[in-house]
Protein backbone atom coordinates (compact mmCIF):
# COMPACT_ATOMS: atom_id res chain seq x y z
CA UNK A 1 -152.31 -24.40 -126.12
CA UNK A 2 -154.71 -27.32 -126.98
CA UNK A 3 -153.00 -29.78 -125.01
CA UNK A 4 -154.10 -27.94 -122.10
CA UNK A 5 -157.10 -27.27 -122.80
CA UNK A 6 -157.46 -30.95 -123.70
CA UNK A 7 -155.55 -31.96 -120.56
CA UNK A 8 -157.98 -29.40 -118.54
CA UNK A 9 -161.27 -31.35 -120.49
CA UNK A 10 -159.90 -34.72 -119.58
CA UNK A 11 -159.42 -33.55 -116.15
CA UNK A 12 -163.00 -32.49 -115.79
CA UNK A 13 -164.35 -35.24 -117.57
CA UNK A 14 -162.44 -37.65 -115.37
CA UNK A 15 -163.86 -35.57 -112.21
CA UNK A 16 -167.22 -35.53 -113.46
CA UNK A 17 -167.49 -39.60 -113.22
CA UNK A 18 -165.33 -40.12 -109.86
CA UNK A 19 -168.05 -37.55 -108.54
CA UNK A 20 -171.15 -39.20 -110.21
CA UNK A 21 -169.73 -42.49 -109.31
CA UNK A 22 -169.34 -42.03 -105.96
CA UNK A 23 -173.31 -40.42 -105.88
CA UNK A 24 -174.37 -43.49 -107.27
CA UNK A 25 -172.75 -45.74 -104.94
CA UNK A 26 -174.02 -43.82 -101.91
CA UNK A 27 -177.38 -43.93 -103.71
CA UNK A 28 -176.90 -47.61 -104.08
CA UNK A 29 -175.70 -47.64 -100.95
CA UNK A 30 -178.69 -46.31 -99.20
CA UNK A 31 -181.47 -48.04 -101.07
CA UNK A 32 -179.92 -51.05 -99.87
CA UNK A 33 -179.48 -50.45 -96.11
CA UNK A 34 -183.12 -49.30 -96.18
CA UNK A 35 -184.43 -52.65 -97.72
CA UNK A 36 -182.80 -54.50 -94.91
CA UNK A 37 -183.81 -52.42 -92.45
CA UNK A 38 -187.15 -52.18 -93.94
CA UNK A 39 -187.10 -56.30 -93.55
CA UNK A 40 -185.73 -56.33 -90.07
CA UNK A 41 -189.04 -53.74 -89.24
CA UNK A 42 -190.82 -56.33 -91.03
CA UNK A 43 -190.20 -59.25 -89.11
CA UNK A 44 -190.15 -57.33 -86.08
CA UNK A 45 -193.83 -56.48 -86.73
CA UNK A 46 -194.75 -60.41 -87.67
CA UNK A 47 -193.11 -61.34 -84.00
CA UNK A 48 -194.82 -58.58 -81.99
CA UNK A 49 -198.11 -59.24 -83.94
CA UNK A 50 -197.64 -63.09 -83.09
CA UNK A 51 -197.17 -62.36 -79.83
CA UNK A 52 -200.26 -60.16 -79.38
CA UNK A 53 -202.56 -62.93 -80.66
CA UNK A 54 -201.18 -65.79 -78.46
CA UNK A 55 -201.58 -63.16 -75.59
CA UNK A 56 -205.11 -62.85 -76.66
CA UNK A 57 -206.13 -66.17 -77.02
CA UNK A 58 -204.48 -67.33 -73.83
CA UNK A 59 -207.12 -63.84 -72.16
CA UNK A 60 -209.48 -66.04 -74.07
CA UNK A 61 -208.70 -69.49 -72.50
CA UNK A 62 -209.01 -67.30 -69.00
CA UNK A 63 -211.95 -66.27 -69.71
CA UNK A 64 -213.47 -70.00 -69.96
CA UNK A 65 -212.31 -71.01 -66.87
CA UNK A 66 -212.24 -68.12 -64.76
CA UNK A 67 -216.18 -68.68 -63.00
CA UNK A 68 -215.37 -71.83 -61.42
CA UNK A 69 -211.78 -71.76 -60.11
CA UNK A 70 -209.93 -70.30 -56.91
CA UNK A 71 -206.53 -68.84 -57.68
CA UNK A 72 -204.81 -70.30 -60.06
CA UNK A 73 -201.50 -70.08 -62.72
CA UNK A 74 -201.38 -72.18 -65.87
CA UNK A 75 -198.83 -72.18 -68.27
CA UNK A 76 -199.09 -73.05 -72.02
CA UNK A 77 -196.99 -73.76 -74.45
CA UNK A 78 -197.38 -73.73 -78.45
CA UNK A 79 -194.96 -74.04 -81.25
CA UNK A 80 -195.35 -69.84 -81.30
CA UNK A 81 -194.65 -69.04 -77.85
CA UNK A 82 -195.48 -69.66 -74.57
CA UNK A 83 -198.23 -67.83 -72.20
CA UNK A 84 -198.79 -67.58 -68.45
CA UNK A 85 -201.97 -66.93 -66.98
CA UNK A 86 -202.64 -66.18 -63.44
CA UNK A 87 -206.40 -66.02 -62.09
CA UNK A 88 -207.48 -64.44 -59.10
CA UNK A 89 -211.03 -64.29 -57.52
CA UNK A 90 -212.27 -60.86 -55.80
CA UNK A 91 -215.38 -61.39 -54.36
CA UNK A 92 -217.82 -61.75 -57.25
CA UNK A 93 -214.96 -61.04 -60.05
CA UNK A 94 -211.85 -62.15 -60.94
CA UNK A 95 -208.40 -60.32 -61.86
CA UNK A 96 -206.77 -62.07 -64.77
CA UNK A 97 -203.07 -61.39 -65.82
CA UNK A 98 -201.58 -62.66 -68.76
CA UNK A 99 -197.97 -62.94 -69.83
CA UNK A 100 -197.52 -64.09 -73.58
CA UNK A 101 -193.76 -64.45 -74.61
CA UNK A 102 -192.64 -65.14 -78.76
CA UNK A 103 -189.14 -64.33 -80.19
CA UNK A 104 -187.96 -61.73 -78.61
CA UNK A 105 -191.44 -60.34 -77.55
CA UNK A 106 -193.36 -59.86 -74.51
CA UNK A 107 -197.19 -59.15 -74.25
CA UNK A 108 -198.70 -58.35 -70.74
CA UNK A 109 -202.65 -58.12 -70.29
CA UNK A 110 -204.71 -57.36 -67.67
CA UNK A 111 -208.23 -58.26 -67.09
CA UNK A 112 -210.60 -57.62 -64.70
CA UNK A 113 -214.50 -59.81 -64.88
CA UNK A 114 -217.44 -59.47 -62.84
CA UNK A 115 -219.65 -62.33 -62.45
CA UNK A 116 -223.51 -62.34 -61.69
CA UNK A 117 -224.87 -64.05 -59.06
CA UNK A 118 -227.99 -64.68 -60.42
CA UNK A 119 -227.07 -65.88 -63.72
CA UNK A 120 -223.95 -67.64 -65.89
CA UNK A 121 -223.57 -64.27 -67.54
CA UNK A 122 -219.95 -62.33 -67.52
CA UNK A 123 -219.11 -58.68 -68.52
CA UNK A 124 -215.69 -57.83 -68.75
CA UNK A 125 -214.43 -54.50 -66.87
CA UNK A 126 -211.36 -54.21 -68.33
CA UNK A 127 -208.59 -55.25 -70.77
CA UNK A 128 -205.96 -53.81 -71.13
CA UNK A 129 -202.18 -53.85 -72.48
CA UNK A 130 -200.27 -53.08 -69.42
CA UNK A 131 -196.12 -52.82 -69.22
CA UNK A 132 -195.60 -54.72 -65.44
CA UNK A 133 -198.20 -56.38 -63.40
């Protein structure tokens, strides 16, 4: 009768680490699928961020030379990206629309300034993160 009952502990015992094995492989599992996908998310946000500030900036070159031009596209390229601007005059304000394009990331903005006649001065209507012009 003991040899069973030692052939029925070995049995469990031999059970007992197959099962807690195989939990700590999934476990190990897991962790690491969720630190690479956590560093995929990661660079993902770097690229869109990236993207968003050469989109800005290029707004911001737009916005220097939007008073004195008629319609107008200019294209610029940096090590980060490239960016398209397109500027055209309404009267006494101008429509701006910026494409910015890093990695695998596109940024659209729209912009809409009024000038005064009277004076240098600018206010800005609108900007605004847009999908399609």
């Amino acid at each position: 009768m003991k040899t069973i009952a030692a052939q029925q502990n070995g049995f469990i015992l031999l059970l007992s680490v197959i099962i807690i094995g195989a939990i700590g492989a999934t476990l190990a599992l897991y962790l690491f699928l969720t630190g690479a996908l956590s560093g995929r998310a990661s660079l993902d946000l770097t690229g869109a961020l990236e993207t968003r500030y050469l989109a800005d900036g290029c707004a911001e070159q737009a916005l220097l030379t939007a008073e004195d031009c008629s319609t107008q596209t200019i294209t610029t390229t940096t090590p980060q990206g490239s960016c398209t601007y397109t500027i055209t005059p309404n009267g006494g304000s101008r429509t701006i629309q910026v494409t910015a394009t890093s990695q695998n990331f596109t940024k659209r903005l729209a912009l809409t300034v009024n000038f005064s006649t009277s004076s240098t001065t600018s206010s800005t209507v609108s900007w605004q993160e847009v999908t399609h012009f």
